[in-house]
PDB file of N, CA and C in Angstrom:
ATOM      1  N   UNK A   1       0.816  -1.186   0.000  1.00  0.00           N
ATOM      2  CA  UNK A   1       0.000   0.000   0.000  1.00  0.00           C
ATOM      3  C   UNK A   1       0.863   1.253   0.000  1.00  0.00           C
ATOM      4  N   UNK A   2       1.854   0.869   0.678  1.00  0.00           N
ATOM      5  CA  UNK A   2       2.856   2.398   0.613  1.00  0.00           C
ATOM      6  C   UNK A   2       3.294   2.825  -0.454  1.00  0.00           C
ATOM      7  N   UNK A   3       3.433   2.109  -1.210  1.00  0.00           N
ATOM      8  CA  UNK A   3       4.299   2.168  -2.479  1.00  0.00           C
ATOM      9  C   UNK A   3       3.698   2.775  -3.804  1.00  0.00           C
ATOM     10  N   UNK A   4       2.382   2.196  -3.304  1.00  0.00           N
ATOM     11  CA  UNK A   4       0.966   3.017  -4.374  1.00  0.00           C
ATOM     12  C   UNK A   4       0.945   4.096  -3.820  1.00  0.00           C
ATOM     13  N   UNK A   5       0.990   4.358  -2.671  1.00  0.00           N
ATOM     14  CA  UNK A   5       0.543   5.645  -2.417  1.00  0.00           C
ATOM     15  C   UNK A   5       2.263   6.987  -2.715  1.00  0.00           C
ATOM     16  N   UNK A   6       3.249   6.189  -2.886  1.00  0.00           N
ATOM     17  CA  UNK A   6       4.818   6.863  -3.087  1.00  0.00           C
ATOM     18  C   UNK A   6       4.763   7.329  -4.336  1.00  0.00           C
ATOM     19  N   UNK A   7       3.822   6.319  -5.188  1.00  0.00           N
ATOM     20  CA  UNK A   7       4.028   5.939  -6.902  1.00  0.00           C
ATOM     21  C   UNK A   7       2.920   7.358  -7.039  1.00  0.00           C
ATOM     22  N   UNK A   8       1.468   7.733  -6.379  1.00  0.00           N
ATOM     23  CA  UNK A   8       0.773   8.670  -6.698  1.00  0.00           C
ATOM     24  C   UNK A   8       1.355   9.774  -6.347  1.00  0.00           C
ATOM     25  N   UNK A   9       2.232   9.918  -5.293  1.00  0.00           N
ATOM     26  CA  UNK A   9       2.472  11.057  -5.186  1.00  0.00           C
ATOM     27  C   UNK A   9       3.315  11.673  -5.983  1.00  0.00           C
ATOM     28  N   UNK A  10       4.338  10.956  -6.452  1.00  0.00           N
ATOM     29  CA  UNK A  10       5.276  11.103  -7.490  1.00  0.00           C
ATOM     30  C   UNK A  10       4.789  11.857  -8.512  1.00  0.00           C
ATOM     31  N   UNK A  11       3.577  10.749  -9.112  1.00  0.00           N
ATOM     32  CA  UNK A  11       2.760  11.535 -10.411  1.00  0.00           C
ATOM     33  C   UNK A  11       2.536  12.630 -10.182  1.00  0.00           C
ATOM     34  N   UNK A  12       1.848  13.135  -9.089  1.00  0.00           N
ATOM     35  CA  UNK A  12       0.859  14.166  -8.632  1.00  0.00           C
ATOM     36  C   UNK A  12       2.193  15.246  -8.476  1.00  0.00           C
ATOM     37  N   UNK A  13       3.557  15.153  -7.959  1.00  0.00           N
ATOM     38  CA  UNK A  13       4.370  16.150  -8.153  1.00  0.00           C
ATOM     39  C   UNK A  13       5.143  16.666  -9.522  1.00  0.00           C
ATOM     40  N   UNK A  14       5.112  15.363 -10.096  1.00  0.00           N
ATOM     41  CA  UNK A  14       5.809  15.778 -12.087  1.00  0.00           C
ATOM     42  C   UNK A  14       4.463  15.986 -12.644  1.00  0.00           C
ATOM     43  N   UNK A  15       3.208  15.689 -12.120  1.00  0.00           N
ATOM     44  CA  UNK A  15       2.216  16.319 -13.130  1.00  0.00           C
ATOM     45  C   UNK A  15       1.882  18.132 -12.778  1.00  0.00           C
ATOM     46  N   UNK A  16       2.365  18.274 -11.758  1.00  0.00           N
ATOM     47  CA  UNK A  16       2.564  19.549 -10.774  1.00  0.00           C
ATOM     48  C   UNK A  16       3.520  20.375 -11.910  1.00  0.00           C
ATOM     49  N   UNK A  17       4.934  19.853 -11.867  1.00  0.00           N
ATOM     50  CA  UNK A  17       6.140  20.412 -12.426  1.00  0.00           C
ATOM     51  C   UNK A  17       5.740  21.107 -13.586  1.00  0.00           C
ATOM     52  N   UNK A  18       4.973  19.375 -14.082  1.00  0.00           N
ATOM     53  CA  UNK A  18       5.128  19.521 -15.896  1.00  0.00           C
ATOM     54  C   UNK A  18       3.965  20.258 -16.171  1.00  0.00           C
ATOM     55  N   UNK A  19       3.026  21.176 -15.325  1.00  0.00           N
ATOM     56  CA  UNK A  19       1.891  22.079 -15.789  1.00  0.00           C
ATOM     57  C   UNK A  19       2.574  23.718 -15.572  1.00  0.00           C
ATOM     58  N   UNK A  20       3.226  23.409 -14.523  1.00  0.00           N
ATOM     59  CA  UNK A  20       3.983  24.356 -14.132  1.00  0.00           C
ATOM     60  C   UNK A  20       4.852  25.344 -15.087  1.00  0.00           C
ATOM     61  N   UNK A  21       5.463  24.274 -15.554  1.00  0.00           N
ATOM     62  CA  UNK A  21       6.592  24.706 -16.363  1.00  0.00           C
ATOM     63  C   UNK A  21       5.635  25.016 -17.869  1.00  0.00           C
ATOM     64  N   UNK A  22       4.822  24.505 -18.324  1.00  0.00           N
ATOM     65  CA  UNK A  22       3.858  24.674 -19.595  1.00  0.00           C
ATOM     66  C   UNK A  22       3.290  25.886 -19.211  1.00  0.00           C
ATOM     67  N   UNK A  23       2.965  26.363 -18.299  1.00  0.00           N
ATOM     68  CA  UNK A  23       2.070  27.856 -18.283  1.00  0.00           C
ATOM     69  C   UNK A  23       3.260  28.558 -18.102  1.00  0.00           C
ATOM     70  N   UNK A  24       4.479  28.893 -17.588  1.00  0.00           N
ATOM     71  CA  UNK A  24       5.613  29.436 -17.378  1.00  0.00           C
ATOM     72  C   UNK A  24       5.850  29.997 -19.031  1.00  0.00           C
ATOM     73  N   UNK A  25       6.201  28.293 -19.633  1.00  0.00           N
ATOM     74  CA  UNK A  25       6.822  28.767 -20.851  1.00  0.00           C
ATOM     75  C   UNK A  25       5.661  29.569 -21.985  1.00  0.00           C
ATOM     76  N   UNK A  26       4.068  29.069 -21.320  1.00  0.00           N
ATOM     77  CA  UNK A  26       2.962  30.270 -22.291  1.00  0.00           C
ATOM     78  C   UNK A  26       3.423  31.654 -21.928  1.00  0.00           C
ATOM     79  N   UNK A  27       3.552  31.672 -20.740  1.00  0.00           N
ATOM     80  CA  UNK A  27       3.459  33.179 -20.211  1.00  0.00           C
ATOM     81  C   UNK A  27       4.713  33.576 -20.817  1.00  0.00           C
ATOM     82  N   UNK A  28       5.630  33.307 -21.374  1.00  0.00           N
ATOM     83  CA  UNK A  28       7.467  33.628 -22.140  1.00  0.00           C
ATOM     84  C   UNK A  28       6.822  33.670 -23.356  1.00  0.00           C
ATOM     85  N   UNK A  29       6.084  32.610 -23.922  1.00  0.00           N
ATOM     86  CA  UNK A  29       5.983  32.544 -25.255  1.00  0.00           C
ATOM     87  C   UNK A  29       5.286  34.098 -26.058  1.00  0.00           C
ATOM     88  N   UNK A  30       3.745  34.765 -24.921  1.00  0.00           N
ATOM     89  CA  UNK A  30       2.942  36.197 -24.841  1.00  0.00           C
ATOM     90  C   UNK A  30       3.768  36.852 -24.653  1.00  0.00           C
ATOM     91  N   UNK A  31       4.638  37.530 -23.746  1.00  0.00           N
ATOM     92  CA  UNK A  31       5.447  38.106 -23.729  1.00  0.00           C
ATOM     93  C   UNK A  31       6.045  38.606 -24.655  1.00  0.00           C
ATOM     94  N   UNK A  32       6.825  37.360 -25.397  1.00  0.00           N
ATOM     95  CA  UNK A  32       7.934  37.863 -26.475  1.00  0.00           C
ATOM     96  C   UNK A  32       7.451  38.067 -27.771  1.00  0.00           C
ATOM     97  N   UNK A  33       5.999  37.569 -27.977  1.00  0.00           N
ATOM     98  CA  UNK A  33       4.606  37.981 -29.182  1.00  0.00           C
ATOM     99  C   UNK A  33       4.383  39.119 -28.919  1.00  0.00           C
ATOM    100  N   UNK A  34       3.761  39.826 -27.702  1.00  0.00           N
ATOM    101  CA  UNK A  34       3.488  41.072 -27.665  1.00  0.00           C
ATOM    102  C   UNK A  34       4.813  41.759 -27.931  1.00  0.00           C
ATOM    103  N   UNK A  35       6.184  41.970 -27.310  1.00  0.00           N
ATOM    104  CA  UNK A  35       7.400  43.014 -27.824  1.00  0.00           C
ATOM    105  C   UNK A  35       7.480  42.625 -29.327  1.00  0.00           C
ATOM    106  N   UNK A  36       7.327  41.962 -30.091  1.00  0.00           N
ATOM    107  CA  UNK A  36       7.380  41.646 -31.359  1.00  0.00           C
ATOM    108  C   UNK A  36       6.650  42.353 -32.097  1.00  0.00           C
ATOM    109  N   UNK A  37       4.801  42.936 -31.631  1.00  0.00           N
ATOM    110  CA  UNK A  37       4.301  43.083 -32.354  1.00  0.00           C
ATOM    111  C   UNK A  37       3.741  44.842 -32.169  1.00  0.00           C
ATOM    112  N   UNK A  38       4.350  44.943 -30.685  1.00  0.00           N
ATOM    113  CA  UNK A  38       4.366  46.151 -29.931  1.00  0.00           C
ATOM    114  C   UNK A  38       4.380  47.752 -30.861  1.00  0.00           C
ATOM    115  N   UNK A  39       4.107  49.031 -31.404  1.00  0.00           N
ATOM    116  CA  UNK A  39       4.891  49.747 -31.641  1.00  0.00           C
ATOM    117  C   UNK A  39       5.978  50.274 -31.322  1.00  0.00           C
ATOM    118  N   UNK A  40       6.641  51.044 -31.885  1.00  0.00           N
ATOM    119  CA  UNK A  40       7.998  51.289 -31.575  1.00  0.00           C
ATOM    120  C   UNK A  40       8.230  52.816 -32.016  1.00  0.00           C
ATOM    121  N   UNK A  41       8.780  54.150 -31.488  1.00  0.00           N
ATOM    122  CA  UNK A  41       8.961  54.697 -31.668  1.00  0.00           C
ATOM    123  C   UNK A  41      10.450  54.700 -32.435  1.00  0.00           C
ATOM    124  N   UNK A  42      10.795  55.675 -33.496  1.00  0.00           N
ATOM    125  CA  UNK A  42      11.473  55.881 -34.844  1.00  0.00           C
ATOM    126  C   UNK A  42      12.791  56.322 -33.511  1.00  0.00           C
ATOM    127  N   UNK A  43      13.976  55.649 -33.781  1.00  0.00           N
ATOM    128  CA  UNK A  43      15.087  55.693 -32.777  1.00  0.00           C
ATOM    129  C   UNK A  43      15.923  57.059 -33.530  1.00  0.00           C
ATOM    130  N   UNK A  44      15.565  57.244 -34.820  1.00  0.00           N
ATOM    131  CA  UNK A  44      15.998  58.742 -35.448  1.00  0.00           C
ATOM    132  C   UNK A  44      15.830  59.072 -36.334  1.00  0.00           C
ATOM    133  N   UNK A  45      15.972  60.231 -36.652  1.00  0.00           N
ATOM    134  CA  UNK A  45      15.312  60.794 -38.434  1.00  0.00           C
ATOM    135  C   UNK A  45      15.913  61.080 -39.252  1.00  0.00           C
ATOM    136  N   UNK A  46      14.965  60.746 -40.457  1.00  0.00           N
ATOM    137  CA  UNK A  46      15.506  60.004 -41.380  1.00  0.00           C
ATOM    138  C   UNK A  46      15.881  61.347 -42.418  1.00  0.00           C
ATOM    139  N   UNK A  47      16.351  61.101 -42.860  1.00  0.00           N
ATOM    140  CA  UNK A  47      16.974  62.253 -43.785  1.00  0.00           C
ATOM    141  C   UNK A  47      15.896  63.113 -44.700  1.00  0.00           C
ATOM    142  N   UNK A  48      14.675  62.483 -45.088  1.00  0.00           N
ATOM    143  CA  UNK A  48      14.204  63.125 -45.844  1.00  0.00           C
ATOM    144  C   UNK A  48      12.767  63.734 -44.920  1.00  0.00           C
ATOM    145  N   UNK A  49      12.754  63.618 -43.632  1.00  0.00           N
ATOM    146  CA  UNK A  49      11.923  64.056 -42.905  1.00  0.00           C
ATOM    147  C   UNK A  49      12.756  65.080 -42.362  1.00  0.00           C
ATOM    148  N   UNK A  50      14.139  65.277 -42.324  1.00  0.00           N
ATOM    149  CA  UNK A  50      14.510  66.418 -41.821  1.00  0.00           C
ATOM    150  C   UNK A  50      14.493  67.480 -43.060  1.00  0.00           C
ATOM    151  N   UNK A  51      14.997  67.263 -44.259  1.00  0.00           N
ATOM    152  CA  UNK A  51      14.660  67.986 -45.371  1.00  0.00           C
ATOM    153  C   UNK A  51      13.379  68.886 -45.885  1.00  0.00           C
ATOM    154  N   UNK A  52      11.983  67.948 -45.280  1.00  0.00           N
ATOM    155  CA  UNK A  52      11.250  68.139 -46.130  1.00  0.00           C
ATOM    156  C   UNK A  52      10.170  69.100 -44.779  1.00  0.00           C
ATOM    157  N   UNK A  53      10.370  68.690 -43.384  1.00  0.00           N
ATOM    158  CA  UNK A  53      10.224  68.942 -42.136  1.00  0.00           C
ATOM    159  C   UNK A  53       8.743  68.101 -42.290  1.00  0.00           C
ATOM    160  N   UNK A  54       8.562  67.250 -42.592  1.00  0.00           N
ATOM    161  CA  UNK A  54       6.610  66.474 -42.821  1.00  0.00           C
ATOM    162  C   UNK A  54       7.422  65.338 -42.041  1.00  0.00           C
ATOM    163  N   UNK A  55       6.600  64.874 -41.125  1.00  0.00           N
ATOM    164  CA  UNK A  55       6.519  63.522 -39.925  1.00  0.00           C
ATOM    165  C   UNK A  55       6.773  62.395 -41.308  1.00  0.00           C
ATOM    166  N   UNK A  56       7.491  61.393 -40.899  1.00  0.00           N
ATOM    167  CA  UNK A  56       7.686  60.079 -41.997  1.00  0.00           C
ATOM    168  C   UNK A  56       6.138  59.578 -42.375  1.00  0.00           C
ATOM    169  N   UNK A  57       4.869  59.626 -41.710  1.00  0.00           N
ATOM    170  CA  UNK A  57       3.965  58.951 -41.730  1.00  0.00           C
ATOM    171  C   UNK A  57       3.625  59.816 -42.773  1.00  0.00           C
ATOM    172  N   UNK A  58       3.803  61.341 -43.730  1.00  0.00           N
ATOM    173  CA  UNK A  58       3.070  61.911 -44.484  1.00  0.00           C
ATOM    174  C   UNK A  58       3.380  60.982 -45.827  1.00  0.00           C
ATOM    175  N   UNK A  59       4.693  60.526 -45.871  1.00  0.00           N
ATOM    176  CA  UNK A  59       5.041  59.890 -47.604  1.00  0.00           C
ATOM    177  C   UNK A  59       4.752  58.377 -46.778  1.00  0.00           C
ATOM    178  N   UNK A  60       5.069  57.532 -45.845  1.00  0.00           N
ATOM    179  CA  UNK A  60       4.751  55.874 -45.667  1.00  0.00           C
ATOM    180  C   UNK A  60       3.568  55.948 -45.423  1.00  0.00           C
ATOM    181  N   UNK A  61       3.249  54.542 -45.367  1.00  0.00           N
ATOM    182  CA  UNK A  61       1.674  54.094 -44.800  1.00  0.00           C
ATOM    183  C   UNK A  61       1.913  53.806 -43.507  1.00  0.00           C
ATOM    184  N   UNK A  62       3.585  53.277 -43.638  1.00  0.00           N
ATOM    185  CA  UNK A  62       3.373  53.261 -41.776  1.00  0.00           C
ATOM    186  C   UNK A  62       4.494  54.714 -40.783  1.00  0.00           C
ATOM    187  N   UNK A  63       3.663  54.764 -39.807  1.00  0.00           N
ATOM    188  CA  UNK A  63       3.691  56.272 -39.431  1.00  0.00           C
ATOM    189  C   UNK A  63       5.140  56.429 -38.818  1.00  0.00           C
ATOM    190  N   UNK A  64       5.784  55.191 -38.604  1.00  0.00           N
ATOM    191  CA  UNK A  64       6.908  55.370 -38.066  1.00  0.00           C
ATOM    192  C   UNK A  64       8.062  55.865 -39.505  1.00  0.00           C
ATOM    193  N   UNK A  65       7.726  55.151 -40.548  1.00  0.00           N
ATOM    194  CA  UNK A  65       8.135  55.255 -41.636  1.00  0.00           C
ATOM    195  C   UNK A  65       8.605  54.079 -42.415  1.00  0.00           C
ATOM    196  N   UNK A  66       9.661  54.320 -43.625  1.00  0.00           N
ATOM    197  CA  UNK A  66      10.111  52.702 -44.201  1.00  0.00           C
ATOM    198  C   UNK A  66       8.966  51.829 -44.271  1.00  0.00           C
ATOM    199  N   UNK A  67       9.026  51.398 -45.644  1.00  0.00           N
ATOM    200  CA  UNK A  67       7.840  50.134 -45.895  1.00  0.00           C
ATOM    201  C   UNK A  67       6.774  51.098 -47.179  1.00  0.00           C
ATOM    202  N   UNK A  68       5.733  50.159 -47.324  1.00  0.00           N
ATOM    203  CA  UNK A  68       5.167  51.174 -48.671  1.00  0.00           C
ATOM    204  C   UNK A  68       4.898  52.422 -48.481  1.00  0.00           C
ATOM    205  N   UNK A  69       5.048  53.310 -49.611  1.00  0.00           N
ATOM    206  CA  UNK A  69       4.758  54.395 -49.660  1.00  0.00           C
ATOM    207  C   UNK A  69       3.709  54.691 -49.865  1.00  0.00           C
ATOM    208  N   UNK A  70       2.763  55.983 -49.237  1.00  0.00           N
ATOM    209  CA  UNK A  70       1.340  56.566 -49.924  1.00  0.00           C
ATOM    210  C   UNK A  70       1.697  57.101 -50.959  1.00  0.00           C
ATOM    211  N   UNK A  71       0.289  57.240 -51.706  1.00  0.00           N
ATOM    212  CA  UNK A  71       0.621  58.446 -53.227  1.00  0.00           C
ATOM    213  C   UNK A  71       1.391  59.141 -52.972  1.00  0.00           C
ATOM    214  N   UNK A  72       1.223  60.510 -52.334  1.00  0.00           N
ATOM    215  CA  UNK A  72       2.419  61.598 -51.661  1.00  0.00           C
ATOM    216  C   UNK A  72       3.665  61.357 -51.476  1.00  0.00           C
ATOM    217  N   UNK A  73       3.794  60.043 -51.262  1.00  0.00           N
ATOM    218  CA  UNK A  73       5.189  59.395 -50.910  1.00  0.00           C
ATOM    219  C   UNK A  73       5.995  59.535 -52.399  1.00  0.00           C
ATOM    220  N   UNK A  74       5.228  58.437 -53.031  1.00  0.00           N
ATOM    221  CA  UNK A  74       5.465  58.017 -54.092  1.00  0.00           C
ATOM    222  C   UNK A  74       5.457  59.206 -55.525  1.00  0.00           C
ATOM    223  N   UNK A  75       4.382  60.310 -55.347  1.00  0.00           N
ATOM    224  CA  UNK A  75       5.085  61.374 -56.240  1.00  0.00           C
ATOM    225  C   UNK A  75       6.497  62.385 -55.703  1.00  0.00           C
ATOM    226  N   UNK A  76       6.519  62.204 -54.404  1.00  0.00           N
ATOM    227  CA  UNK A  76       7.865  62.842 -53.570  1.00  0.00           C
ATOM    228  C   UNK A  76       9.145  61.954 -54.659  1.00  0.00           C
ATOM    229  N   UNK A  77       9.119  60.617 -54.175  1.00  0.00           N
ATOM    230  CA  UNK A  77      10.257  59.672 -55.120  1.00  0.00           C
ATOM    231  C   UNK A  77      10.249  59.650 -56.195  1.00  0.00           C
ATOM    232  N   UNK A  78       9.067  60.196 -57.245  1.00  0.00           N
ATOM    233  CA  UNK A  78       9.039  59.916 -58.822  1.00  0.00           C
ATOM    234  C   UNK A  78       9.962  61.430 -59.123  1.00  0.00           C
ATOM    235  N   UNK A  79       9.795  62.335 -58.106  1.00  0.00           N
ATOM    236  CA  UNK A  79      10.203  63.870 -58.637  1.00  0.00           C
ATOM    237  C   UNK A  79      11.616  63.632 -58.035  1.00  0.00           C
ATOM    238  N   UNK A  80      12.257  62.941 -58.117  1.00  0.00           N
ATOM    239  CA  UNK A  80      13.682  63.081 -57.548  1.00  0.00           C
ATOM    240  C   UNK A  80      14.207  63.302 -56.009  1.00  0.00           C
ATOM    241  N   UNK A  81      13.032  63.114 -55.199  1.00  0.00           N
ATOM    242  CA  UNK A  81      12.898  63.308 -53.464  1.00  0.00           C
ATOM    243  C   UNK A  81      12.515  64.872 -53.394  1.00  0.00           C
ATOM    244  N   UNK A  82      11.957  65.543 -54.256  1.00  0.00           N
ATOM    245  CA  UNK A  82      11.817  66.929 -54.139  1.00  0.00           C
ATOM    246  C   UNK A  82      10.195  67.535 -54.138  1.00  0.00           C
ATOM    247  N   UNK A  83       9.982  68.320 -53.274  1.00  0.00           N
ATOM    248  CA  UNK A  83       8.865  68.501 -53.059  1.00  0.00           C
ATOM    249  C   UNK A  83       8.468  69.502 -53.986  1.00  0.00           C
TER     250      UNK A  83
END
């Protein structure tokens, strides 16, 4: 009888561990999804936002900048970067 009862407890502590450690590593896994998908402020500016003095978001679609361009963007680049 002891031995059944040594053998359940066993389970009952690695089934403990091994839930343990599975919500641990969900809660790491959200974490590092959300900083991934987080915004991010522009770490510096870019040359043609200091030129032109218009925020990067007036020529990109995305507001930080870099990546497709809007129309505005895109007649800015067809004219030689010149407004």
């Amino acid at each position: 009888m002891r031995n059944s009862e040594n053998s359940a407890t066993v389970r009952s502590t690695v089934l403990a561990v091994a839930v343990g450690a599975m919500i641990g590593l969900g809660g790491i896994m959200l974490t590092a999804a959300m900083l991934a998908v987080s915004p991010r402020q522009a770490a510096a500016t870019p040359q043609f936002a200091q030129q032109t003095k218009l925020p990067c978001g007036q020529c990109h679609a995305n507001p930080a900048g870099g990546g497709k361009l809007k129309s505005f963007g895109q007649k800015f680049k067809d004219k030689g970067n010149k407004l």
